[in-house]
PDB file of N, CA and C in Angstrom:
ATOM      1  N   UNK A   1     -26.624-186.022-198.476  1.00  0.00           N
ATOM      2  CA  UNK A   1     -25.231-185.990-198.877  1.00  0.00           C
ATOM      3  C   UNK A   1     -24.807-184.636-199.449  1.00  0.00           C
ATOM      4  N   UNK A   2     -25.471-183.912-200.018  1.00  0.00           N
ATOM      5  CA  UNK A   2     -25.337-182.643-200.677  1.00  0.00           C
ATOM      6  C   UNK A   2     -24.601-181.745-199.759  1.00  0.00           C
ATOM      7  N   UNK A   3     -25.988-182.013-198.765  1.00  0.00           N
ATOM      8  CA  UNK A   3     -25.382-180.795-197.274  1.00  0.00           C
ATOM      9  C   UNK A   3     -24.003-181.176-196.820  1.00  0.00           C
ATOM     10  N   UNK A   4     -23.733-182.502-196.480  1.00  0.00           N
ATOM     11  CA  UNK A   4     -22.174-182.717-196.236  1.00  0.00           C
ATOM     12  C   UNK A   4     -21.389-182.197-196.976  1.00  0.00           C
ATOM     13  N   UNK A   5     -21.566-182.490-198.598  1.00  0.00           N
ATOM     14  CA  UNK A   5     -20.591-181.801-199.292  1.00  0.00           C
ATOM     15  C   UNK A   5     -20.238-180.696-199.342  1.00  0.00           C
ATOM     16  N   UNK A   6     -21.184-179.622-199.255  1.00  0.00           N
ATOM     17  CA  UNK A   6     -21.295-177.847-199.180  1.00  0.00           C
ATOM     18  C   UNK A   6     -20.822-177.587-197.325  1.00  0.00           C
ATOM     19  N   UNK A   7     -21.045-178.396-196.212  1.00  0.00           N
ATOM     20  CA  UNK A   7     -20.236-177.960-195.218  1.00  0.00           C
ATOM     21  C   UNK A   7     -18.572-178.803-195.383  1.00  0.00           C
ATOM     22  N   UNK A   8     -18.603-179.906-195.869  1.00  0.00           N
ATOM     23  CA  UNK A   8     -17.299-180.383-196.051  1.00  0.00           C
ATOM     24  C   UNK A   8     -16.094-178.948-196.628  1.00  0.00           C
ATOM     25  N   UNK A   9     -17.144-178.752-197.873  1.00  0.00           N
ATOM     26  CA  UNK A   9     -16.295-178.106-198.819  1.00  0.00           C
ATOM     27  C   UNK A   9     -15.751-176.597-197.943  1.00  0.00           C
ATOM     28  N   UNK A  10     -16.710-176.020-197.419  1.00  0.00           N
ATOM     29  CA  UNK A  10     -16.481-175.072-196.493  1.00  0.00           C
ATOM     30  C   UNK A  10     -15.545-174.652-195.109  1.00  0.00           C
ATOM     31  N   UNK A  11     -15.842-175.888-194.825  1.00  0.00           N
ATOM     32  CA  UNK A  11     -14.832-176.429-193.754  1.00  0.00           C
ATOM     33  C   UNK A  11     -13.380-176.311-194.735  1.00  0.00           C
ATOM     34  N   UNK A  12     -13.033-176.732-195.646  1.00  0.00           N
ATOM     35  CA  UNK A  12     -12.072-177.102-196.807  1.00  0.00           C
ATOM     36  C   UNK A  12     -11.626-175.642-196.467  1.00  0.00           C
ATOM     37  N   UNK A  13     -12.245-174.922-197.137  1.00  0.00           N
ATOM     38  CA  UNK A  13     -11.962-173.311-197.592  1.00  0.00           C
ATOM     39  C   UNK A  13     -11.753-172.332-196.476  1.00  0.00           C
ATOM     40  N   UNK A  14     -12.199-172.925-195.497  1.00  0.00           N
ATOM     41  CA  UNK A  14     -12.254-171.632-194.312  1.00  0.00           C
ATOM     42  C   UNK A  14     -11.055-172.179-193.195  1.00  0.00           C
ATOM     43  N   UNK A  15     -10.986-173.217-192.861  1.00  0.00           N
ATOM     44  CA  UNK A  15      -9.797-174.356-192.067  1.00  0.00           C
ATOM     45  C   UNK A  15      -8.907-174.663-192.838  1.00  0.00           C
ATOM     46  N   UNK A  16      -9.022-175.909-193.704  1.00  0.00           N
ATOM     47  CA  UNK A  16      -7.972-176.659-194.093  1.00  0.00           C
ATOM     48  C   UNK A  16      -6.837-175.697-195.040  1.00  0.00           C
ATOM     49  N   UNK A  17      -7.526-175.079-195.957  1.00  0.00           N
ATOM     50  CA  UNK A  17      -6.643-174.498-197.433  1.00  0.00           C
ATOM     51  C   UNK A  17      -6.043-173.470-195.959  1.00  0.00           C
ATOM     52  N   UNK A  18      -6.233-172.941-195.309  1.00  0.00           N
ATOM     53  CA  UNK A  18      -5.331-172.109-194.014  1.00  0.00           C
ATOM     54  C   UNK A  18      -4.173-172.603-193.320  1.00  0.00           C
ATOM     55  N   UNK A  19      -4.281-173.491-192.773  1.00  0.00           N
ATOM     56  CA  UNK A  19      -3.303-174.021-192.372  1.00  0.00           C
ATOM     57  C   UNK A  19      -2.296-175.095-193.247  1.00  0.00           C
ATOM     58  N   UNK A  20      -3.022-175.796-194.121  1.00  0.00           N
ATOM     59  CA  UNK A  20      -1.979-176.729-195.158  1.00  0.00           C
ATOM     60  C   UNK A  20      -2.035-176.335-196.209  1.00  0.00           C
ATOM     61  N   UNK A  21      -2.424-174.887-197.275  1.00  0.00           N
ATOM     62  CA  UNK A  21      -2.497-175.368-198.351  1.00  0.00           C
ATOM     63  C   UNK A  21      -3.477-175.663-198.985  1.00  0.00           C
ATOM     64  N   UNK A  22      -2.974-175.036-200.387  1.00  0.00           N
ATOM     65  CA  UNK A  22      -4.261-175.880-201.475  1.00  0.00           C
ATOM     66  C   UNK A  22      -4.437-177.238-201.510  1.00  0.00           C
ATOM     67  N   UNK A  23      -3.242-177.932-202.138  1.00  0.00           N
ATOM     68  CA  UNK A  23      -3.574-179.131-202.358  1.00  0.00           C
ATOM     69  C   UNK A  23      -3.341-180.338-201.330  1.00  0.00           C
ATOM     70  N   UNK A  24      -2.997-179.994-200.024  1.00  0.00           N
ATOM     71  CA  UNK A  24      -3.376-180.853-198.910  1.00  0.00           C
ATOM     72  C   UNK A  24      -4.863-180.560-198.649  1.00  0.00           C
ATOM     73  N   UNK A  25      -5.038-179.160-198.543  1.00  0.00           N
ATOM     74  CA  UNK A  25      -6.834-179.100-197.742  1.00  0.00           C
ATOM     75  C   UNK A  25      -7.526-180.007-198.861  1.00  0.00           C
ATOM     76  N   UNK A  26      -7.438-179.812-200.599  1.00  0.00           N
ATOM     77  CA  UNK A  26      -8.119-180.474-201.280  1.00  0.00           C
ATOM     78  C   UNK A  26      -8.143-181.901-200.979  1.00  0.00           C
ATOM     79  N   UNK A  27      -6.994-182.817-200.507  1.00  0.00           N
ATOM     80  CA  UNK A  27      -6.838-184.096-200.073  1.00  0.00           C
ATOM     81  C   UNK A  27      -7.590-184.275-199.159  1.00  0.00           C
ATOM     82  N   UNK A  28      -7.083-183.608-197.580  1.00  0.00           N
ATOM     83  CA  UNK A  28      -7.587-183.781-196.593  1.00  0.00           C
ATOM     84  C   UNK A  28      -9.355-183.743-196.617  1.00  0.00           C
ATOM     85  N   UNK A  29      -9.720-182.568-197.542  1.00  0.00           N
ATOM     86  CA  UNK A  29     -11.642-183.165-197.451  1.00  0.00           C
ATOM     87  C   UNK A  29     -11.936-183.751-198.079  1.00  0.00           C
ATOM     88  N   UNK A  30     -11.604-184.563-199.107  1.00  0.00           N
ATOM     89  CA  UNK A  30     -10.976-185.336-199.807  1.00  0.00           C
ATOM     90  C   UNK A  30     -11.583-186.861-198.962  1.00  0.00           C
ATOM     91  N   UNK A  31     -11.094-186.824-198.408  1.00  0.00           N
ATOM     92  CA  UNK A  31     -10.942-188.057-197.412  1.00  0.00           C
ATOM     93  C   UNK A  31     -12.143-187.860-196.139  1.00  0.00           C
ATOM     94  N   UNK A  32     -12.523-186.324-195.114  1.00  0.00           N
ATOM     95  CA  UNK A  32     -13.091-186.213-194.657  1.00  0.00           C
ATOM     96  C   UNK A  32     -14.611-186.526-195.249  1.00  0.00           C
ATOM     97  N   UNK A  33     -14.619-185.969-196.522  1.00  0.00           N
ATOM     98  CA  UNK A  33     -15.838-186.339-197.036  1.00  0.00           C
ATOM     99  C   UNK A  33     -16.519-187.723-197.047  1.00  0.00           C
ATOM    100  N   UNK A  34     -15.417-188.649-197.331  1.00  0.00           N
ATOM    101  CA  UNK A  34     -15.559-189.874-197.531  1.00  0.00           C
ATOM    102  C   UNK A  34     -16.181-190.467-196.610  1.00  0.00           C
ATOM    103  N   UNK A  35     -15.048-189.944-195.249  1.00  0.00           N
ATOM    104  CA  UNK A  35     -15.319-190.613-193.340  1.00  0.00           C
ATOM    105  C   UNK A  35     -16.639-190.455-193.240  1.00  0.00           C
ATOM    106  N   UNK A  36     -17.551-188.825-193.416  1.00  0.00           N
ATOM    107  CA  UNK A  36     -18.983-188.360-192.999  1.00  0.00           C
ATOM    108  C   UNK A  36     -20.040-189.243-193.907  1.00  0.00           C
ATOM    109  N   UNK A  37     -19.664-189.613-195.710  1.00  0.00           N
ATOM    110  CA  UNK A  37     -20.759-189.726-196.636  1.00  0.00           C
ATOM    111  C   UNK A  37     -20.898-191.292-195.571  1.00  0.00           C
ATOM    112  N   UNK A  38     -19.347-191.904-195.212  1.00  0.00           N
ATOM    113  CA  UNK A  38     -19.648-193.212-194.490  1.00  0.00           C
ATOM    114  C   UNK A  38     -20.555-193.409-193.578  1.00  0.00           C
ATOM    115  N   UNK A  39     -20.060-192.345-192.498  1.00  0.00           N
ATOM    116  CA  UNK A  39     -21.281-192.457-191.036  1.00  0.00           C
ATOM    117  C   UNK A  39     -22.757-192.025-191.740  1.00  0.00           C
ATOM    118  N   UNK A  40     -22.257-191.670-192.787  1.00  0.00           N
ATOM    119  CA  UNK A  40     -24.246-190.840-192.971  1.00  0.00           C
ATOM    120  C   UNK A  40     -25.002-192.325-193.546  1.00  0.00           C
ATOM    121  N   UNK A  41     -23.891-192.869-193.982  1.00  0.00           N
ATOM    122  CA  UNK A  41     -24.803-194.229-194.558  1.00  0.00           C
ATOM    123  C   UNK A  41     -24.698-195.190-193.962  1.00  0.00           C
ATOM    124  N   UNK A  42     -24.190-195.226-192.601  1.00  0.00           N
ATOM    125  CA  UNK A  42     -24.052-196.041-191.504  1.00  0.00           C
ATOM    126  C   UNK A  42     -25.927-195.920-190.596  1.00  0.00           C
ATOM    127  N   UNK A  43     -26.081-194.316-190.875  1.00  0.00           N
ATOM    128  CA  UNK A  43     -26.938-194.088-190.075  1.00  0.00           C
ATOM    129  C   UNK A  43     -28.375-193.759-190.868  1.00  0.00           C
ATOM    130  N   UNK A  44     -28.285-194.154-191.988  1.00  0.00           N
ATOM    131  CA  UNK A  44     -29.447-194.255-192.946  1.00  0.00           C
ATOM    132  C   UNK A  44     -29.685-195.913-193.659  1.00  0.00           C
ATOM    133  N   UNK A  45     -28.833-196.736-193.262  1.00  0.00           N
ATOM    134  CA  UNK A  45     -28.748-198.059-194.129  1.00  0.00           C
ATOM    135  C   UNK A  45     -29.940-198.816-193.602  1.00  0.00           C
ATOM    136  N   UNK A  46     -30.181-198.884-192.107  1.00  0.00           N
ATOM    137  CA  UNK A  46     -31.882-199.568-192.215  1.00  0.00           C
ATOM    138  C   UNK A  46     -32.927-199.005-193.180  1.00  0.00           C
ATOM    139  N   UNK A  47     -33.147-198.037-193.794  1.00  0.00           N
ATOM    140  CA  UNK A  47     -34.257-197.410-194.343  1.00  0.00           C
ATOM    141  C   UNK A  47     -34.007-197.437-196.118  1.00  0.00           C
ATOM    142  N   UNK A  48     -32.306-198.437-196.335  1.00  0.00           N
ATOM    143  CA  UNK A  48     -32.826-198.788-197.566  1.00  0.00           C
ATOM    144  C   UNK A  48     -33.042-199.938-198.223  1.00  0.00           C
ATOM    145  N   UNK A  49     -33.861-200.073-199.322  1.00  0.00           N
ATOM    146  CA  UNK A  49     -34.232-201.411-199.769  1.00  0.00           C
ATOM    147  C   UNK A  49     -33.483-202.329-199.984  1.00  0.00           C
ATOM    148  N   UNK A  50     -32.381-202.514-199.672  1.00  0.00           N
ATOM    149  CA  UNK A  50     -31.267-203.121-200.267  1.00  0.00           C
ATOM    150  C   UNK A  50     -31.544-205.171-200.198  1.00  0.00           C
ATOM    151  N   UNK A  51     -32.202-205.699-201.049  1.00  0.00           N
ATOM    152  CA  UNK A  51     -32.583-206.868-199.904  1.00  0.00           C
ATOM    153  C   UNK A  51     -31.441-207.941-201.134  1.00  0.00           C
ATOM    154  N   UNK A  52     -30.933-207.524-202.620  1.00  0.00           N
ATOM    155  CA  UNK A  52     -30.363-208.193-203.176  1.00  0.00           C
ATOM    156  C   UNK A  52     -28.739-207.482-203.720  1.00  0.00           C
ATOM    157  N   UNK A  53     -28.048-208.162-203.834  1.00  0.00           N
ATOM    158  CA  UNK A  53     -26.731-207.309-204.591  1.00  0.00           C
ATOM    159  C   UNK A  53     -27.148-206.625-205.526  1.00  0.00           C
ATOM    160  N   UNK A  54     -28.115-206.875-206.569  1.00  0.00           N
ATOM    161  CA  UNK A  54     -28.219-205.845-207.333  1.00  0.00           C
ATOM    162  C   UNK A  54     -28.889-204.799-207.181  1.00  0.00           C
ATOM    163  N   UNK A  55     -29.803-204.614-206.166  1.00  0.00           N
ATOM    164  CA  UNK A  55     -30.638-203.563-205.355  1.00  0.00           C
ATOM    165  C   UNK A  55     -29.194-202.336-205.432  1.00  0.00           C
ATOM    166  N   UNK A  56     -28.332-203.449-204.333  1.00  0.00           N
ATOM    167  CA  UNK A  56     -27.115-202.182-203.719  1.00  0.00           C
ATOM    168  C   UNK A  56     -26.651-201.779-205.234  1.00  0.00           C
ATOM    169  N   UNK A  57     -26.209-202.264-206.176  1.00  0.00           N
ATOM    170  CA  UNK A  57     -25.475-201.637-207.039  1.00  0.00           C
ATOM    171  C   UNK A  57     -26.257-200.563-208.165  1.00  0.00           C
ATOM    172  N   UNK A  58     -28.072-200.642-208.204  1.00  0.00           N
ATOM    173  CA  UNK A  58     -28.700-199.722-208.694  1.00  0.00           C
ATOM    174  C   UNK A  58     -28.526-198.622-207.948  1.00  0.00           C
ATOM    175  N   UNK A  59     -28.788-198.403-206.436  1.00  0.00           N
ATOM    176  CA  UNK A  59     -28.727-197.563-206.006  1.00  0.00           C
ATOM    177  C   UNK A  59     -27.085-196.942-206.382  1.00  0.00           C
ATOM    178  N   UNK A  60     -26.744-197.656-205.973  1.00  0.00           N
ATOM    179  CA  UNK A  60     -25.000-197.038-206.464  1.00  0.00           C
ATOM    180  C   UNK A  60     -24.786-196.190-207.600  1.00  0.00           C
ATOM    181  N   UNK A  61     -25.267-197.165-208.617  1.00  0.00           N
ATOM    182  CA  UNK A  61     -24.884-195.895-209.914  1.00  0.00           C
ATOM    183  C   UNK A  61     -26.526-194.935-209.401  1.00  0.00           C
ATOM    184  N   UNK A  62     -27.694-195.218-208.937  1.00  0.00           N
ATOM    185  CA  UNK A  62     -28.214-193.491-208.968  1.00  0.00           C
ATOM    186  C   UNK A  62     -26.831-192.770-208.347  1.00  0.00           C
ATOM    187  N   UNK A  63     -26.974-192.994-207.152  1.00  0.00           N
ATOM    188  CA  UNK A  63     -26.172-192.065-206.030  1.00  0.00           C
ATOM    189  C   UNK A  63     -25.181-191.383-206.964  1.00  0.00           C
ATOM    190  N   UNK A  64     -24.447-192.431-207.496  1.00  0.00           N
ATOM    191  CA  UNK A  64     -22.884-192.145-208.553  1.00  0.00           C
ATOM    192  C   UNK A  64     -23.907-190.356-209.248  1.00  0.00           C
ATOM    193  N   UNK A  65     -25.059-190.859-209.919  1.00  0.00           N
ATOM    194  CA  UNK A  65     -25.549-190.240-211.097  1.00  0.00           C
ATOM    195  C   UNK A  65     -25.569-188.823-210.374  1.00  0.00           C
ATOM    196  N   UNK A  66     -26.499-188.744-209.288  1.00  0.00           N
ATOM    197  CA  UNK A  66     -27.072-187.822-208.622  1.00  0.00           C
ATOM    198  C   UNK A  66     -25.695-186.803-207.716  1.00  0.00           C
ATOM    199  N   UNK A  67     -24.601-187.507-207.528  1.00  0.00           N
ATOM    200  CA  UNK A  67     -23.574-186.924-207.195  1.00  0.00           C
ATOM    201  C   UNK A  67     -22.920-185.960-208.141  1.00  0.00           C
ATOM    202  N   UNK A  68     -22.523-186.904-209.054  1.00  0.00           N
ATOM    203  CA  UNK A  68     -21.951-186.091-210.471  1.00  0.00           C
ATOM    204  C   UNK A  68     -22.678-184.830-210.932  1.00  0.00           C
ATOM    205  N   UNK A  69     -23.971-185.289-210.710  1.00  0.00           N
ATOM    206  CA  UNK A  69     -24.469-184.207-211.043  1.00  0.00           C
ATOM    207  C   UNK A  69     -25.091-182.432-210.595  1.00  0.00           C
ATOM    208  N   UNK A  70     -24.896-183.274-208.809  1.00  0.00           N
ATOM    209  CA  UNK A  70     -24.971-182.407-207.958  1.00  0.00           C
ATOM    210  C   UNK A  70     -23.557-181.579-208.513  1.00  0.00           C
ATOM    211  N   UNK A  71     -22.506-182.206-208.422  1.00  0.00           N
ATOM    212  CA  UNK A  71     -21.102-181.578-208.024  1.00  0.00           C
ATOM    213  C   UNK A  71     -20.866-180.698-209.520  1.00  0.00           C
ATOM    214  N   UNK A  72     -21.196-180.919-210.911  1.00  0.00           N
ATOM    215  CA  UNK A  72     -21.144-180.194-211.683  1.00  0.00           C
ATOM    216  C   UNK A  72     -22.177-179.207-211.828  1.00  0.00           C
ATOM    217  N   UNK A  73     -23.480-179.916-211.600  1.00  0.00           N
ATOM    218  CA  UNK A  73     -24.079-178.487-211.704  1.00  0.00           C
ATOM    219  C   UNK A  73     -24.230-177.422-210.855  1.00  0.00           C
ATOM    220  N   UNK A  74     -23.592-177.843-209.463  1.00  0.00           N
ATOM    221  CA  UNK A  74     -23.314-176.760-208.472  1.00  0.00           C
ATOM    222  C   UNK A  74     -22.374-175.833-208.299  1.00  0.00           C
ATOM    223  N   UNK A  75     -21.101-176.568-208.908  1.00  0.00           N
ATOM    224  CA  UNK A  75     -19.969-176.024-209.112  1.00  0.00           C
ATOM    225  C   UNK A  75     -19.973-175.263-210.638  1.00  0.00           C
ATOM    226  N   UNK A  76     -20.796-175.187-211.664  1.00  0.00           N
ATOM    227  CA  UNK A  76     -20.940-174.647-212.432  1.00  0.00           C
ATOM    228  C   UNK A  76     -21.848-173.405-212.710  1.00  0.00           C
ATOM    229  N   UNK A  77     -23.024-173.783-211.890  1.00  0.00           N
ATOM    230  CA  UNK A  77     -23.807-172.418-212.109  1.00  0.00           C
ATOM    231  C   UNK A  77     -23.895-171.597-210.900  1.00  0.00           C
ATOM    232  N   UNK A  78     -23.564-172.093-209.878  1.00  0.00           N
ATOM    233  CA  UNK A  78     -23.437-171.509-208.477  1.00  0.00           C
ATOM    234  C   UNK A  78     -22.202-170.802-207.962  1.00  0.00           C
ATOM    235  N   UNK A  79     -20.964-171.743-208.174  1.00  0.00           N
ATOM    236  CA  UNK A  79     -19.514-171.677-208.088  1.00  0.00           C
ATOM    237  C   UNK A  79     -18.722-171.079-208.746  1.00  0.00           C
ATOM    238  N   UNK A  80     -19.648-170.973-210.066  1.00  0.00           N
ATOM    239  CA  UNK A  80     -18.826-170.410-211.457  1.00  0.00           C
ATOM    240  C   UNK A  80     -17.553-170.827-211.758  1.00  0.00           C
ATOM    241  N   UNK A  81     -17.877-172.289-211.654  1.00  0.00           N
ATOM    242  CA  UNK A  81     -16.412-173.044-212.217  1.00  0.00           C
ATOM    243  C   UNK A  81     -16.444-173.319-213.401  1.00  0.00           C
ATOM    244  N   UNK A  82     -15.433-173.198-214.380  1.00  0.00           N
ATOM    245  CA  UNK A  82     -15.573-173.938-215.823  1.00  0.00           C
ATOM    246  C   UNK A  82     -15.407-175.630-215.612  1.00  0.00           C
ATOM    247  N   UNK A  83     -16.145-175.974-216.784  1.00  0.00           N
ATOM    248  CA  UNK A  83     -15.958-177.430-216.396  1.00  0.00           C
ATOM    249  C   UNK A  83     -14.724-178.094-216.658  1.00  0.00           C
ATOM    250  N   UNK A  84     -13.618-177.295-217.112  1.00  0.00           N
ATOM    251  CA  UNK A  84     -12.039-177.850-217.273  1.00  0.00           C
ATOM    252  C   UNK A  84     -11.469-177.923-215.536  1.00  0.00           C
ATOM    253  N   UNK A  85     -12.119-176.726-214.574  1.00  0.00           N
ATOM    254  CA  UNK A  85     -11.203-176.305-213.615  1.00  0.00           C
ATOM    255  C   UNK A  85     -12.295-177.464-212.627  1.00  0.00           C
ATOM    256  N   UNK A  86     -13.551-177.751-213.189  1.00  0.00           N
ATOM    257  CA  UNK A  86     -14.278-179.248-212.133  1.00  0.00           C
ATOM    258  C   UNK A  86     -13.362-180.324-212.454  1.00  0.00           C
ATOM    259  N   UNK A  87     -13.128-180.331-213.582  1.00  0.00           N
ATOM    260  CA  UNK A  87     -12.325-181.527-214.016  1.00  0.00           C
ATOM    261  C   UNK A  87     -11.147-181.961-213.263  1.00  0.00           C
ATOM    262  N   UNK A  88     -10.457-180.761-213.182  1.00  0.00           N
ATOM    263  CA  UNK A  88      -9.178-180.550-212.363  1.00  0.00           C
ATOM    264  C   UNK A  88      -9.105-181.545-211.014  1.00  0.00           C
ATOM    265  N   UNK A  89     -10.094-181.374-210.416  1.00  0.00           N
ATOM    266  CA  UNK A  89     -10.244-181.577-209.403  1.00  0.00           C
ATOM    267  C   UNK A  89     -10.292-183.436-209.457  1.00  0.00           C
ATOM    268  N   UNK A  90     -10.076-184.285-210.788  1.00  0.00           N
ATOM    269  CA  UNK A  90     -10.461-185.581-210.865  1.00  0.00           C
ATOM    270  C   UNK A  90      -9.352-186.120-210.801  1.00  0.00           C
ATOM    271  N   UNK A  91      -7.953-185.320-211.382  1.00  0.00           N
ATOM    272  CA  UNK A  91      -6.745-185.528-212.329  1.00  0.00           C
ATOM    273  C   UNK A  91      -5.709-186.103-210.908  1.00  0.00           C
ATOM    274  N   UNK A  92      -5.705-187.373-211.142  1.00  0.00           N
ATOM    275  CA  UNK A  92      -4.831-188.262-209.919  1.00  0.00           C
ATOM    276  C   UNK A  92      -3.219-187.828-210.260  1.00  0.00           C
ATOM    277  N   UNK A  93      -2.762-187.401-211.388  1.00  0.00           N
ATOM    278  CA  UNK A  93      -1.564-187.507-211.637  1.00  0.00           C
ATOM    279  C   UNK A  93      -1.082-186.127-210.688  1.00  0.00           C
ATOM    280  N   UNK A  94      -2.150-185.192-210.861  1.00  0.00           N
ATOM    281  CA  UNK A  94      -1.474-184.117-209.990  1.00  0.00           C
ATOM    282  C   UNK A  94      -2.167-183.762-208.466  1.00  0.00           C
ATOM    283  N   UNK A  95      -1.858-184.969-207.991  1.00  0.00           N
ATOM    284  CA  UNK A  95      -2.725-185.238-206.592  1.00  0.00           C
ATOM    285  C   UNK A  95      -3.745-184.756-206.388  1.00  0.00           C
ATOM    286  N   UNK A  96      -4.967-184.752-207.108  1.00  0.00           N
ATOM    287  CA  UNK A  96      -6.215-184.545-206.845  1.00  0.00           C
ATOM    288  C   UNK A  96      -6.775-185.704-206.708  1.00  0.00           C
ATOM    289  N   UNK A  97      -7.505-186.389-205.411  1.00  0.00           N
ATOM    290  CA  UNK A  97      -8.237-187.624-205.441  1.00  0.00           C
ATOM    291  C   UNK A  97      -9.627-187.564-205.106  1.00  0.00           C
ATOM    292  N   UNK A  98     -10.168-185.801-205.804  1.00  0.00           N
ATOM    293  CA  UNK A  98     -11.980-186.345-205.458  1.00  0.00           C
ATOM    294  C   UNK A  98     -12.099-187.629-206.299  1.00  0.00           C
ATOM    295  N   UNK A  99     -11.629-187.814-207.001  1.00  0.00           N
ATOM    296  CA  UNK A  99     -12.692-189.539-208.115  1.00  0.00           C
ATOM    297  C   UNK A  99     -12.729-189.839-206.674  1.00  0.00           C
ATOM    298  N   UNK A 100     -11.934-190.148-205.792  1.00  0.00           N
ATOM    299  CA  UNK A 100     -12.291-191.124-204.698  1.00  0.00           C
ATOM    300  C   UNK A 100     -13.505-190.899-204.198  1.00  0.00           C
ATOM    301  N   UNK A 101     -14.620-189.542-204.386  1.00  0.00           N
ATOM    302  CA  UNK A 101     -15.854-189.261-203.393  1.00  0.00           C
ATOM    303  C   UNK A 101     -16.789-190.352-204.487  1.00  0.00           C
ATOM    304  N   UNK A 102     -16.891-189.516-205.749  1.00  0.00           N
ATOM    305  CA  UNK A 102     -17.999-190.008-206.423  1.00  0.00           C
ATOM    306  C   UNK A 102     -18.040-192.391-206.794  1.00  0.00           C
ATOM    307  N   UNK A 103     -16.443-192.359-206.730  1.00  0.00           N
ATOM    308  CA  UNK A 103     -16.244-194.271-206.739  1.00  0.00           C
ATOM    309  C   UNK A 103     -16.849-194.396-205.269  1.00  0.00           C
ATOM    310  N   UNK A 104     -16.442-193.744-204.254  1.00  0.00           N
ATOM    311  CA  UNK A 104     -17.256-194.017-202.732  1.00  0.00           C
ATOM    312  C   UNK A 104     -18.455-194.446-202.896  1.00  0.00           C
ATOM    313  N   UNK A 105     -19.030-192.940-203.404  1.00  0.00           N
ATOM    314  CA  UNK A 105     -20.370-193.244-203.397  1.00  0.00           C
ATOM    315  C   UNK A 105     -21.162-194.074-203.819  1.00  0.00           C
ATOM    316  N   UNK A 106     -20.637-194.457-204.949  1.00  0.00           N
ATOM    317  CA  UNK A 106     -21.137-195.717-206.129  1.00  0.00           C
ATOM    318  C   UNK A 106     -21.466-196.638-205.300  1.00  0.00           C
ATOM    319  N   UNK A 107     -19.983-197.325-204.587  1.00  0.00           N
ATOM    320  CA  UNK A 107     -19.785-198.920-203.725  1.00  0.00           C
ATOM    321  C   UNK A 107     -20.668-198.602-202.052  1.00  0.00           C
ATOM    322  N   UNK A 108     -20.901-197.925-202.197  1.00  0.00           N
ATOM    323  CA  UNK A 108     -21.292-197.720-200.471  1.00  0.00           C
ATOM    324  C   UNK A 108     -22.744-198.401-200.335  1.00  0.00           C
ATOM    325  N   UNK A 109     -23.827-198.168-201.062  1.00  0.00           N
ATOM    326  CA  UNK A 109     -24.687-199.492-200.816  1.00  0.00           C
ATOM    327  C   UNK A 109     -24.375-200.712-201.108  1.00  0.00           C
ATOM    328  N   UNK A 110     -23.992-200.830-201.529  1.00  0.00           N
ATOM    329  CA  UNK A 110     -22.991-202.467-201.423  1.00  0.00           C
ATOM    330  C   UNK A 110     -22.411-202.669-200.397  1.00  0.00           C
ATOM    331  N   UNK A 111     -21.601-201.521-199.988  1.00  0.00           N
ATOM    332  CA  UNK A 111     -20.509-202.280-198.427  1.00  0.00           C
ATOM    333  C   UNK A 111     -21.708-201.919-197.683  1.00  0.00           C
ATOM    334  N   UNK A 112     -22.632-200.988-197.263  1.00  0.00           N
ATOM    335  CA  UNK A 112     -23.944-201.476-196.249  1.00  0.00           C
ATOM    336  C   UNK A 112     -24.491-202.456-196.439  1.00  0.00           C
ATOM    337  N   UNK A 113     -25.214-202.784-197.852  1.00  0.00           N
ATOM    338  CA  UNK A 113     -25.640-204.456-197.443  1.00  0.00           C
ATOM    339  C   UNK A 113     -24.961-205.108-197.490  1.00  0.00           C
ATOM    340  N   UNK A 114     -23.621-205.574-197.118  1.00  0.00           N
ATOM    341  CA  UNK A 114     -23.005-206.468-196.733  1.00  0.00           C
ATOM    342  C   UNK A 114     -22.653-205.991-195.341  1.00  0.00           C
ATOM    343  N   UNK A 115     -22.529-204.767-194.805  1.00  0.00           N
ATOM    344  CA  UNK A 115     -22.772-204.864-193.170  1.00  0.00           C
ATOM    345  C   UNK A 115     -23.769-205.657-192.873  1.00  0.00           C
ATOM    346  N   UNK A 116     -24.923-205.328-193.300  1.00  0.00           N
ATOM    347  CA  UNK A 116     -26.448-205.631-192.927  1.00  0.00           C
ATOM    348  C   UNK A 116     -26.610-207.117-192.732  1.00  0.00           C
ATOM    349  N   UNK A 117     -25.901-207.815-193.339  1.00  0.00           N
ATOM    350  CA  UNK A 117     -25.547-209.203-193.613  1.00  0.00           C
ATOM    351  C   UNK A 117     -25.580-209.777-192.059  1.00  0.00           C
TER     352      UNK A 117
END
C-alpha cells in the first residue's frame, strides 16, 4: 500500500494538480487512492487470515495504525511537511477528504471478508 500511495501521490503532483488544480487533484487522488488500495485488496484477500469479524477488524486498526503512520512519518521527515500542513490535508470543512484513505483502510478487511463470504 505504501508504493500506491507514493505513485498515487505523484501521479497527483505531476497530472492532476496540472490540469485541475490544487484542491480538485487533492480530491481526485483522493478517491483514486481509494479505487487502487481497493483492487490491491481485492487481489491480496485470499492470503489473509480473516476467518472471524474480529480477525477483519484487528487487521483494520493495524492497517489504520501502519497507514497513519506511514503518511506522517513520510510526509514529515522525507516531505518536510509540518504536522499542521499533514493535518491540513484531514480538514473536511475545507474540502480536503484524505480521512477518507486512512477510514478506507481501517473497514477494508471487513468488506473483504464479507466478499469472501
Amino acid at each position: 500500500m505504501p508504493v500506491l500511495g507514493i505513485l498515487n501521490g505523484a501521479l497527483r503532483e505531476m497530472v492532476f494538480k496540472k490540469h485541475l488544480g490544487e484542491l480538485a487533484a487533492h480530491q481526485l487522488s483522493t478517491l483514486s487512492l481509494i479505487a487502487l488500495i481497493f483492487v490491491y485488496g481485492l487481489l491480496i484477500k485470499r492470503y489473509l487470515p480473516l476467518a472471524t469479524p474480529a480477525d477483519a477488524v484487528v487487521c483494520g486498526f493495524i492497517w489504520l495504525a501502519l497507514t497513519l503512520f506511514f503518511e506522517f512519518g513520510f510526509g514529515y521527515w522525507f516531505a518536510k511537511k509540518s504536522f499542521s500542513e499533514l493535518l491540513r490535508d484531514y480538514n473536511l470543512l475545507i474540502g480536503r477528504l484524505w480521512m477518507l484513505v486512512p477510514l478506507f483502510v481501517a473497514i477494508l478487511p471487513y468488506i473483504l471478508r464479507k466478499l469472501s463470504i
